[in-house]
Protein backbone atom coordinates (compact mmCIF):
# COMPACT_ATOMS: atom_id res chain seq x y z
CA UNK A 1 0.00 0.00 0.00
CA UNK A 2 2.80 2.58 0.72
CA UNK A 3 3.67 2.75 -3.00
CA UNK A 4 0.47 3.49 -4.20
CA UNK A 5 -2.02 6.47 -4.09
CA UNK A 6 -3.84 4.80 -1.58
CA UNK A 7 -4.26 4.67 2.40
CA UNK A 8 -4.61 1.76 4.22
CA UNK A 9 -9.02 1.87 4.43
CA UNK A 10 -11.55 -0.84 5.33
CA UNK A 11 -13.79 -1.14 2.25
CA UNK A 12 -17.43 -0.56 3.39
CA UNK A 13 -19.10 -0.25 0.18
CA UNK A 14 -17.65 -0.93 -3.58
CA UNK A 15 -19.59 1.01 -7.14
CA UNK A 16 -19.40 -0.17 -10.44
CA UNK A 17 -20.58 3.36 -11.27
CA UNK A 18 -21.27 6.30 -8.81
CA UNK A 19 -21.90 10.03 -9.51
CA UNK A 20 -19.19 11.04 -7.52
CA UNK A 21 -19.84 15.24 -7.73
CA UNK A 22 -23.32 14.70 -6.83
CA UNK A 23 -22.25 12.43 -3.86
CA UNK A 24 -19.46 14.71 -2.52
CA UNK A 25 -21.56 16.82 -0.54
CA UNK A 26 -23.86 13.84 0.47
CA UNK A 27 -21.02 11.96 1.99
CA UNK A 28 -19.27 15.27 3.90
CA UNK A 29 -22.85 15.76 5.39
CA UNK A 30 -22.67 12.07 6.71
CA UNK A 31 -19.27 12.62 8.02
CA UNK A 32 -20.42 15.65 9.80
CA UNK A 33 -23.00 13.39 11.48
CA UNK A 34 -20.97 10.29 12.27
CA UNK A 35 -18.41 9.68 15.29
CA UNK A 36 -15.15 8.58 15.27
CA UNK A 37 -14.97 4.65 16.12
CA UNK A 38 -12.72 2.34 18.02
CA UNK A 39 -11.07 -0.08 16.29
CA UNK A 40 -9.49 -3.93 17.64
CA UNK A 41 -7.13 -5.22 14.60
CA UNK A 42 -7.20 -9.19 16.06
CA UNK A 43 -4.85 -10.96 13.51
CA UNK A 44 -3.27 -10.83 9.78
CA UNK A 45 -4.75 -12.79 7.16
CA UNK A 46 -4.08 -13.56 3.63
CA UNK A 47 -6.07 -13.94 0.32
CA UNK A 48 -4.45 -16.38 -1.61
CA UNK A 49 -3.99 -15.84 -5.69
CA UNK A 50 -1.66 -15.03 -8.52
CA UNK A 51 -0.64 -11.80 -6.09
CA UNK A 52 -1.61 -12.35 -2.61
CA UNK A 53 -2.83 -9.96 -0.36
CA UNK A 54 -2.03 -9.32 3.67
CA UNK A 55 -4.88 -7.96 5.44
CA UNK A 56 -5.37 -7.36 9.17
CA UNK A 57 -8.60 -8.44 10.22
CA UNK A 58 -10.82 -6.05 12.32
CA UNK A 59 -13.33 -6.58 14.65
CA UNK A 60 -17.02 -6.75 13.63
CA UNK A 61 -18.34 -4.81 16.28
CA UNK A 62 -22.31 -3.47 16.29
CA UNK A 63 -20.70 0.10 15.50
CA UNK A 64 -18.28 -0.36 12.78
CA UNK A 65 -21.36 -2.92 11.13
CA UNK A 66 -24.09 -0.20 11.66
CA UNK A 67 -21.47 2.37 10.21
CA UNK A 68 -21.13 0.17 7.37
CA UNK A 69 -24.52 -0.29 6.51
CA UNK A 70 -25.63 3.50 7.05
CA UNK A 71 -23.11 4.46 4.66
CA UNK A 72 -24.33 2.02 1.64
CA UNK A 73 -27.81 3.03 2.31
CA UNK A 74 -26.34 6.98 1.36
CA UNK A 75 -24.60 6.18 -1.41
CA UNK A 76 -27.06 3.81 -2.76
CA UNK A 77 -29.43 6.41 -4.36
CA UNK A 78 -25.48 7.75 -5.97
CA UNK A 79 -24.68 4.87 -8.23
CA UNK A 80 -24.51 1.26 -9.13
CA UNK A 81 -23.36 -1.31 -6.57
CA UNK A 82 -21.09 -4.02 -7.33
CA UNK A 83 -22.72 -7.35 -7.79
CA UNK A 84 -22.75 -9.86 -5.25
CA UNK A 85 -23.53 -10.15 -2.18
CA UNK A 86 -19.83 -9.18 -0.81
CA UNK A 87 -21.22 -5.98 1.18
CA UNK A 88 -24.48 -7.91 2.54
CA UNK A 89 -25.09 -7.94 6.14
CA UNK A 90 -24.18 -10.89 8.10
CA UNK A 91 -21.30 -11.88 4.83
CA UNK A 92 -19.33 -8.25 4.69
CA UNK A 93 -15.97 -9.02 6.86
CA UNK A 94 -14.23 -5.76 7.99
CA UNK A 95 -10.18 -6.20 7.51
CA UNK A 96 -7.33 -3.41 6.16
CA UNK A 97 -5.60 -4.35 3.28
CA UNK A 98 -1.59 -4.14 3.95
CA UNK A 99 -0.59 -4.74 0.48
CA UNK A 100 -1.37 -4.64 -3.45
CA UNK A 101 0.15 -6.32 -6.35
CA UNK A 102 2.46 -8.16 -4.06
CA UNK A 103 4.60 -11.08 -5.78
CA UNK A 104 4.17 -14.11 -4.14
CA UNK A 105 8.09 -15.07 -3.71
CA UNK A 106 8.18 -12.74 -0.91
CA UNK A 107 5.50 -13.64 0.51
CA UNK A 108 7.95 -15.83 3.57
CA UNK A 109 9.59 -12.22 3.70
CA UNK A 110 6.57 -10.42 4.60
CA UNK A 111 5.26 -13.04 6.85
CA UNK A 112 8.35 -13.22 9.44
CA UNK A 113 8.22 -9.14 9.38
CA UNK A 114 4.16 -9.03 10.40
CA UNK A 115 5.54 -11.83 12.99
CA UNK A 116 7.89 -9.25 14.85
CA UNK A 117 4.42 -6.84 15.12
CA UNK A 118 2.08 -7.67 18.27
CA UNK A 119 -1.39 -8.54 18.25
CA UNK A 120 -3.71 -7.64 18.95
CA UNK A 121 -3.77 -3.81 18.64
CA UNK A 122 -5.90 -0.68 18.89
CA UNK A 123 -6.70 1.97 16.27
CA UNK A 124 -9.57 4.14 14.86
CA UNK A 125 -11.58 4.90 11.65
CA UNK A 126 -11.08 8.47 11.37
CA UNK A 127 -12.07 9.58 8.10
CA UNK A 128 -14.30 8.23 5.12
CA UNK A 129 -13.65 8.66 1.63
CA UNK A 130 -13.34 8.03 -2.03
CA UNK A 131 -11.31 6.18 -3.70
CA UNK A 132 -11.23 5.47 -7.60
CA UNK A 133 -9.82 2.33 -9.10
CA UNK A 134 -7.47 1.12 -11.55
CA UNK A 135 -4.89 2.49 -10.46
CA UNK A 136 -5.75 3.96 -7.16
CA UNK A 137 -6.78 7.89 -7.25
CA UNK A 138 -8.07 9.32 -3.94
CA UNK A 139 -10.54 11.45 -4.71
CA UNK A 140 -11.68 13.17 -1.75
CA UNK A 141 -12.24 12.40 1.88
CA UNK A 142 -13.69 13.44 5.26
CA UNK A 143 -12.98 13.43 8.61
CA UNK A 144 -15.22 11.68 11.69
CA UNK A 145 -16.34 13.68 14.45
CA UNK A 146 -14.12 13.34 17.76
């Protein structure tokens, strides 16, 4: 993630299409409204493929999954979700991607560095944003109330 125009984020909603001027203002209003929250990051993880990916996994707590959900039902009216049920309640799995197009010989590497890290840790969602894809562009973002 450090070499790309990206932050680490937890994905809580993902558009095939989305009228991103017209949800701008939308999104800061919601951020106005919405508190900072707690986060527990419990354990790394890794989705397997031709370039895996390192992930800490976050706790599902009733906020962060309430957050979640409040934030697809205001973008919803915006755009075009993508399909699947990845987002759905009771299937969506909070984690924080640690890497992107990472080659797979060094994946040992990366595993025996995330080993000298303890878990489990404390952080906080501070801000919520935009991000376009391929390649990564932030477009905008806002922060949580304190």
């Amino acid at each position: 993630m450090w070499h790309s125009n990206n932050n680490p984020h937890i994905k809580l909603a993902v558009f095939n299409e989305l009228e991103t001027d017209r949800m701008q203002y939308e999104l800061e209003q919601f951020c106005r409204e919405c508190q900072r929250l707690n986060l527990h990051f419990k354990n790394y993880g890794l989705y397997p493929g031709k370039q895996p990916v390192l992930f800490l996994d976050v706790s599902a707590t009733i906020e962060l999954l309430e957050l979640q959900m409040a934030v697809r039902r205001t973008l919803s009216g915006f755009g075009q979700e993508m399909e699947g049920d990845y987002f759905e309640p009771g299937i969506w799995k909070p984690d924080c991607y640690l890497t992107t197009g990472f080659e797979p010989d060094r994946l040992n590497e990366a595993i025996h560095i995330l080993n000298q890290e303890p878990l489990p840790f404390d952080g906080y969602l501070e801000r919520i944003g935009l991000i376009k894809y391929y390649p990564a562009e932030q477009c905008y973002d806002y922060r949580l109330q304190e």
